[in-house]
N, C-alpha and C. Protein backbone atom coordinates (compact mmCIF):
# COMPACT_ATOMS: atom_id res chain seq x y z
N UNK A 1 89.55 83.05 67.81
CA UNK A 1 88.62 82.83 68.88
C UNK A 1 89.33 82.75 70.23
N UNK A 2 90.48 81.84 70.29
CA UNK A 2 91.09 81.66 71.63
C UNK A 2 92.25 83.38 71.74
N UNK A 3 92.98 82.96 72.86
CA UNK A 3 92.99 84.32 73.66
C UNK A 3 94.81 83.70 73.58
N UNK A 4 95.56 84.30 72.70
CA UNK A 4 96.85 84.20 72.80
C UNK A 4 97.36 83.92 74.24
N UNK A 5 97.91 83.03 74.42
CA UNK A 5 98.17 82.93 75.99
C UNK A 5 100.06 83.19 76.24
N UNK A 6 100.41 83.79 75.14
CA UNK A 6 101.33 84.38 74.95
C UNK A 6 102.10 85.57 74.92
N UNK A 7 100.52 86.08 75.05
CA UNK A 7 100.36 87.67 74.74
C UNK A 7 100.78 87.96 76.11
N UNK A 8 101.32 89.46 75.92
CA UNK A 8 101.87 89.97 77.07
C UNK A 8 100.79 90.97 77.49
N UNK A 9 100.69 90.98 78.52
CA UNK A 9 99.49 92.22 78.65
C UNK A 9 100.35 93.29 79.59
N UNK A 10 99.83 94.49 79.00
CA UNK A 10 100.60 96.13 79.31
C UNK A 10 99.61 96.63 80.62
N UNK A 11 100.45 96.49 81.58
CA UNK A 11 100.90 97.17 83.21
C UNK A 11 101.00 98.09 83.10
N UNK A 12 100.41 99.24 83.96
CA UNK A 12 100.92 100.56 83.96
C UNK A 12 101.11 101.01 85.53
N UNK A 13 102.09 101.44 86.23
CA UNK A 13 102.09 101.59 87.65
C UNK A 13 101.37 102.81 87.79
N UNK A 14 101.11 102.05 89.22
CA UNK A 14 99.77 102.61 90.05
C UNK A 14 100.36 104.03 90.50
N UNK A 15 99.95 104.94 91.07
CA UNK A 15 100.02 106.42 91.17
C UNK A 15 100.82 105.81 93.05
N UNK A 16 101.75 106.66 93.28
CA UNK A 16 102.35 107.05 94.65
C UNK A 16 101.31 107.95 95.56
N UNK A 17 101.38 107.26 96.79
CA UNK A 17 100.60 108.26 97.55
C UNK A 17 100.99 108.83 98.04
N UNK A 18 103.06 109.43 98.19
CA UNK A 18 103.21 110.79 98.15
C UNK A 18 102.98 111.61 96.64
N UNK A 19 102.36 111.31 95.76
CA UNK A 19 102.12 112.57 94.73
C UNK A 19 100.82 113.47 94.73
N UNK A 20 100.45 114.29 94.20
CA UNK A 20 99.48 114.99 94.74
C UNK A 20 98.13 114.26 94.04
N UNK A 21 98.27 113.08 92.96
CA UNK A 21 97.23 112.98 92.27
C UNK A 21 96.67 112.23 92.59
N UNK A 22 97.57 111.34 94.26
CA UNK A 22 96.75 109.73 94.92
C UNK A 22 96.21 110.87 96.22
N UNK A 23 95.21 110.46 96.10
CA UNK A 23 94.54 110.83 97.28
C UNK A 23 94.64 110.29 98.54
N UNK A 24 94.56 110.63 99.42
CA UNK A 24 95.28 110.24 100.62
C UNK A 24 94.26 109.05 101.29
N UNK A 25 92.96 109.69 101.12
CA UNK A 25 92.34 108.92 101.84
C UNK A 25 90.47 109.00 101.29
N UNK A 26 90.52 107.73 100.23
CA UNK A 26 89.84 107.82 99.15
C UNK A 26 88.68 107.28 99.62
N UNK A 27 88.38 106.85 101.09
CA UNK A 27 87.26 107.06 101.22
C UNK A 27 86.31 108.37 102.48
N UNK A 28 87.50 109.05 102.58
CA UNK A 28 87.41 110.32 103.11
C UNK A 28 87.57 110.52 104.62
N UNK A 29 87.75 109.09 104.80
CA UNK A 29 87.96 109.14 106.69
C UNK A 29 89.13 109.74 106.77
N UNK A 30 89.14 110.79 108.40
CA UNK A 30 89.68 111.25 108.76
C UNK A 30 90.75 110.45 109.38
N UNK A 31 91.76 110.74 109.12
CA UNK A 31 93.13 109.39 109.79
C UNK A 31 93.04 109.30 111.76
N UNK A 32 92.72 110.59 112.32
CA UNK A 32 92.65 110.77 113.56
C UNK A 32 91.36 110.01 114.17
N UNK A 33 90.60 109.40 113.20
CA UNK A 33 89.69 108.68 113.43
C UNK A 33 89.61 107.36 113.16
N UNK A 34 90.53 106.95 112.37
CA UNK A 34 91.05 105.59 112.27
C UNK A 34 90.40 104.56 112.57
N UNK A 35 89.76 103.65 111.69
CA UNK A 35 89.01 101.85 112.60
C UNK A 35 90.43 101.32 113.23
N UNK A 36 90.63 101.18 114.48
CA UNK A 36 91.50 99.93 114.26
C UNK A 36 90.77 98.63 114.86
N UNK A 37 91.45 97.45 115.02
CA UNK A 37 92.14 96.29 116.01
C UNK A 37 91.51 96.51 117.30
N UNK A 38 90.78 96.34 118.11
CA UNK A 38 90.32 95.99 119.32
C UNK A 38 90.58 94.53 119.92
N UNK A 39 90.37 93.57 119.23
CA UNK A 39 90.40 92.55 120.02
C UNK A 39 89.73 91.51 118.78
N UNK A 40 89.89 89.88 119.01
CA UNK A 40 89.48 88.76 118.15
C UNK A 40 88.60 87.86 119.00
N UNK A 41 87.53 87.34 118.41
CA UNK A 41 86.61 86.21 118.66
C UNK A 41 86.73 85.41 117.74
N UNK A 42 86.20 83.63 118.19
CA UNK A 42 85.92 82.94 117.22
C UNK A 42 84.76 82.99 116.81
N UNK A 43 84.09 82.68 115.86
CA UNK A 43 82.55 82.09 115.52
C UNK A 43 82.25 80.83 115.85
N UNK A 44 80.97 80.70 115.53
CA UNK A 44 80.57 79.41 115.78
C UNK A 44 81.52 77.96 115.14
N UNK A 45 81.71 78.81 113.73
CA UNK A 45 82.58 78.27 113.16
C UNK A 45 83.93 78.05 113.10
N UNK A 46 84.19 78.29 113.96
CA UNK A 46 85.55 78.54 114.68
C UNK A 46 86.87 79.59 113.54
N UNK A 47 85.77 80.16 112.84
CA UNK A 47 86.81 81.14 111.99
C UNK A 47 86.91 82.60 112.77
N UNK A 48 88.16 83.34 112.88
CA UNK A 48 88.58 84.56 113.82
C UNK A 48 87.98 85.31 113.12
N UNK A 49 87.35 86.41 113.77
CA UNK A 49 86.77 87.47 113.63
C UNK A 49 87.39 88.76 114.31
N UNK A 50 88.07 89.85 113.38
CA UNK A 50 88.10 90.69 114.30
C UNK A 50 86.95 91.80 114.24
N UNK A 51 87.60 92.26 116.05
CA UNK A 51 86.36 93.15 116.76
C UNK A 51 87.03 94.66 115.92
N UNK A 52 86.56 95.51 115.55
CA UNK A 52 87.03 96.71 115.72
C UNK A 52 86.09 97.89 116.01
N UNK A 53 87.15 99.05 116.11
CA UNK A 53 87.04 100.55 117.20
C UNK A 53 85.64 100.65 116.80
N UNK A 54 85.14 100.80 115.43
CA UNK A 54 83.53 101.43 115.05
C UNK A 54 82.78 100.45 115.38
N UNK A 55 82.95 99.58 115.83
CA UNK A 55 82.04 98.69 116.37
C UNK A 55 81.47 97.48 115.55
N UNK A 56 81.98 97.53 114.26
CA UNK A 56 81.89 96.28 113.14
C UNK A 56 82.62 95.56 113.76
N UNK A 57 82.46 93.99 112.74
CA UNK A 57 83.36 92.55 113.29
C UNK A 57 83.65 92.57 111.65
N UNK A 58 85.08 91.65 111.52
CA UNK A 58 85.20 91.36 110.36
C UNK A 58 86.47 89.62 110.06
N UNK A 59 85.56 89.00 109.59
CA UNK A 59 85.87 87.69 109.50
C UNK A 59 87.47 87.85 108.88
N UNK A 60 88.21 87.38 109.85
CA UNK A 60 89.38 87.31 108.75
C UNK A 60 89.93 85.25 108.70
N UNK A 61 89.73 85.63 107.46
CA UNK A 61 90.08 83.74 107.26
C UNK A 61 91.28 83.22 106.41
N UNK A 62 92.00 82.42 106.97
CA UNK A 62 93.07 82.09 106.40
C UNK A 62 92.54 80.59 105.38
N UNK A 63 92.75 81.25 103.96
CA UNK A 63 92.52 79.83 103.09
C UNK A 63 92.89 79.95 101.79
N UNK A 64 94.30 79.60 101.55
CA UNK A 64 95.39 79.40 100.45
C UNK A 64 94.15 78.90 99.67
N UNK A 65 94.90 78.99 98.14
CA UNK A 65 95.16 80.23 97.66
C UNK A 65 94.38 81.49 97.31
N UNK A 66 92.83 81.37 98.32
CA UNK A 66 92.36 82.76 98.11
C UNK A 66 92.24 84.00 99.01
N UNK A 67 92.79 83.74 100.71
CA UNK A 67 93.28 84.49 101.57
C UNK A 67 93.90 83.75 102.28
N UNK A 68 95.18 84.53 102.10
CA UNK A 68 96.57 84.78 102.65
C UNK A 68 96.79 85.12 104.20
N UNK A 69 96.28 84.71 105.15
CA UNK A 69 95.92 85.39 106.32
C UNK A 69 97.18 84.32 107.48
N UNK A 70 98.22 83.97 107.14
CA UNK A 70 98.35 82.73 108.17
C UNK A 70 98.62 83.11 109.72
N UNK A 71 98.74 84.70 109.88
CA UNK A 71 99.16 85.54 110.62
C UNK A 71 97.74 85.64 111.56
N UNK A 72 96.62 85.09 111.40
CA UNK A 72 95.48 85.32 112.28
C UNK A 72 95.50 83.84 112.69
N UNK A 73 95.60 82.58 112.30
CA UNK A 73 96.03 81.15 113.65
C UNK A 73 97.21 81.21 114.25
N UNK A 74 98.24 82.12 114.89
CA UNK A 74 99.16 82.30 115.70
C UNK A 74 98.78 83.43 116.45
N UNK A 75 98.63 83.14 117.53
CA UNK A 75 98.35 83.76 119.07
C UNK A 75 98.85 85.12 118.79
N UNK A 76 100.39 85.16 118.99
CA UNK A 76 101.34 85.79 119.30
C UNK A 76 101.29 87.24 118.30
N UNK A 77 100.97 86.62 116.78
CA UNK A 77 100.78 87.43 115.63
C UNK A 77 99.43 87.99 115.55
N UNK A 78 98.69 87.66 116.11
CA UNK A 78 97.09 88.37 116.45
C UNK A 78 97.41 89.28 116.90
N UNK A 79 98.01 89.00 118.43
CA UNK A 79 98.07 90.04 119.70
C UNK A 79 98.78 91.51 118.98
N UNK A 80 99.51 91.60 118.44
CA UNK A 80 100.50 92.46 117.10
C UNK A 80 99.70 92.93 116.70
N UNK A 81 98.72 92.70 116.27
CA UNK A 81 97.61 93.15 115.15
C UNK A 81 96.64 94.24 116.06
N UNK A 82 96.46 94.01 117.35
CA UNK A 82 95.74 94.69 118.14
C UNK A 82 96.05 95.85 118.30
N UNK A 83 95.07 97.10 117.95
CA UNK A 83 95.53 98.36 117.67
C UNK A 83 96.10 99.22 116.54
N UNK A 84 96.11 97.79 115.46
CA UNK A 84 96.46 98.66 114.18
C UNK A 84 95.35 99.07 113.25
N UNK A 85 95.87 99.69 112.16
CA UNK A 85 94.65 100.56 111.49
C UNK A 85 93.75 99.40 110.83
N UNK A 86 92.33 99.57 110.24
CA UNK A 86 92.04 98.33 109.58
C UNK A 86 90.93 98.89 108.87
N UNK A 87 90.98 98.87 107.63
CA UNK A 87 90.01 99.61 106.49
C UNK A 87 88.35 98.67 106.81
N UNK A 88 87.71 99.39 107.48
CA UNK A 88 86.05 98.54 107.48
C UNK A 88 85.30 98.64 106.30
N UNK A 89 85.11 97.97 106.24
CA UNK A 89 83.96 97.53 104.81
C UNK A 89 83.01 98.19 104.91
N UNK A 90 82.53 97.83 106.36
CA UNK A 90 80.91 98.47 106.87
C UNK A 90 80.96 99.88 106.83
N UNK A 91 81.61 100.31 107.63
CA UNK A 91 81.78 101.92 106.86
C UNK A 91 81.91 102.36 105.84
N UNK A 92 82.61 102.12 105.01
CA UNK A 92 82.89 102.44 103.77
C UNK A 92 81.34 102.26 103.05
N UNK A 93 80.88 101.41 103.18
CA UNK A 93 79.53 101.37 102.48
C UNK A 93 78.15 102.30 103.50
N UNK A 94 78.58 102.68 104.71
CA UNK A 94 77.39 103.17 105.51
C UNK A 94 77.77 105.07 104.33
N UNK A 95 78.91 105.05 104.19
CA UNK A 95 79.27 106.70 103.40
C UNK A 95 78.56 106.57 101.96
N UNK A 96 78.67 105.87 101.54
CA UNK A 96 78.28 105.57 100.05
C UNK A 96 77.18 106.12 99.66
């Protein structure tokens, strides 16, 4: 009935995305079109939100141990973040 907690369970590595069989860009956006990083707000709730290029917001929250974010409550490490690429959710589901 119980679940060997001994047992090893079999890993198989994930495909390289220089090989031809990872697709580059699996939800079909064009890279020259890229979401990035625009800029951060708080909420009401005082959790950071970033702004990005397509015009979505997306909550990013730092809260061990289920996001890892400690890089969005330091100023300095935000400002860094501004302008980089950032996979939107909202898009990804407006294609679907």
């Amino acid at each position: 009935m119980g679940r060997d907690l001994l047992h090893k369970n079999e890993e198989r590595t994930s495909l390289n995305k220089d090989l031809p069989e990872s697709e580059q860009n699996p939800d079909g956006r064009d890279q020259s079109t890229a979401v990035v990083i625009i800029g951060f707000h708080q909420d009401d709730d005082r959790h950071w939100v970033a702004e990005l290029s397509c015009g979505h917001t997306q909550h990013l929250r730092h809260q061990p141990p289920w996001q890892s974010r400690a890089w969005v409550l330091d100023p300095a490490r935000r400002l860094e973040k501004i302008g980089q690429p950032f996979a939107c959710g909202w898009c990804a589901q407006e294609r679907e």
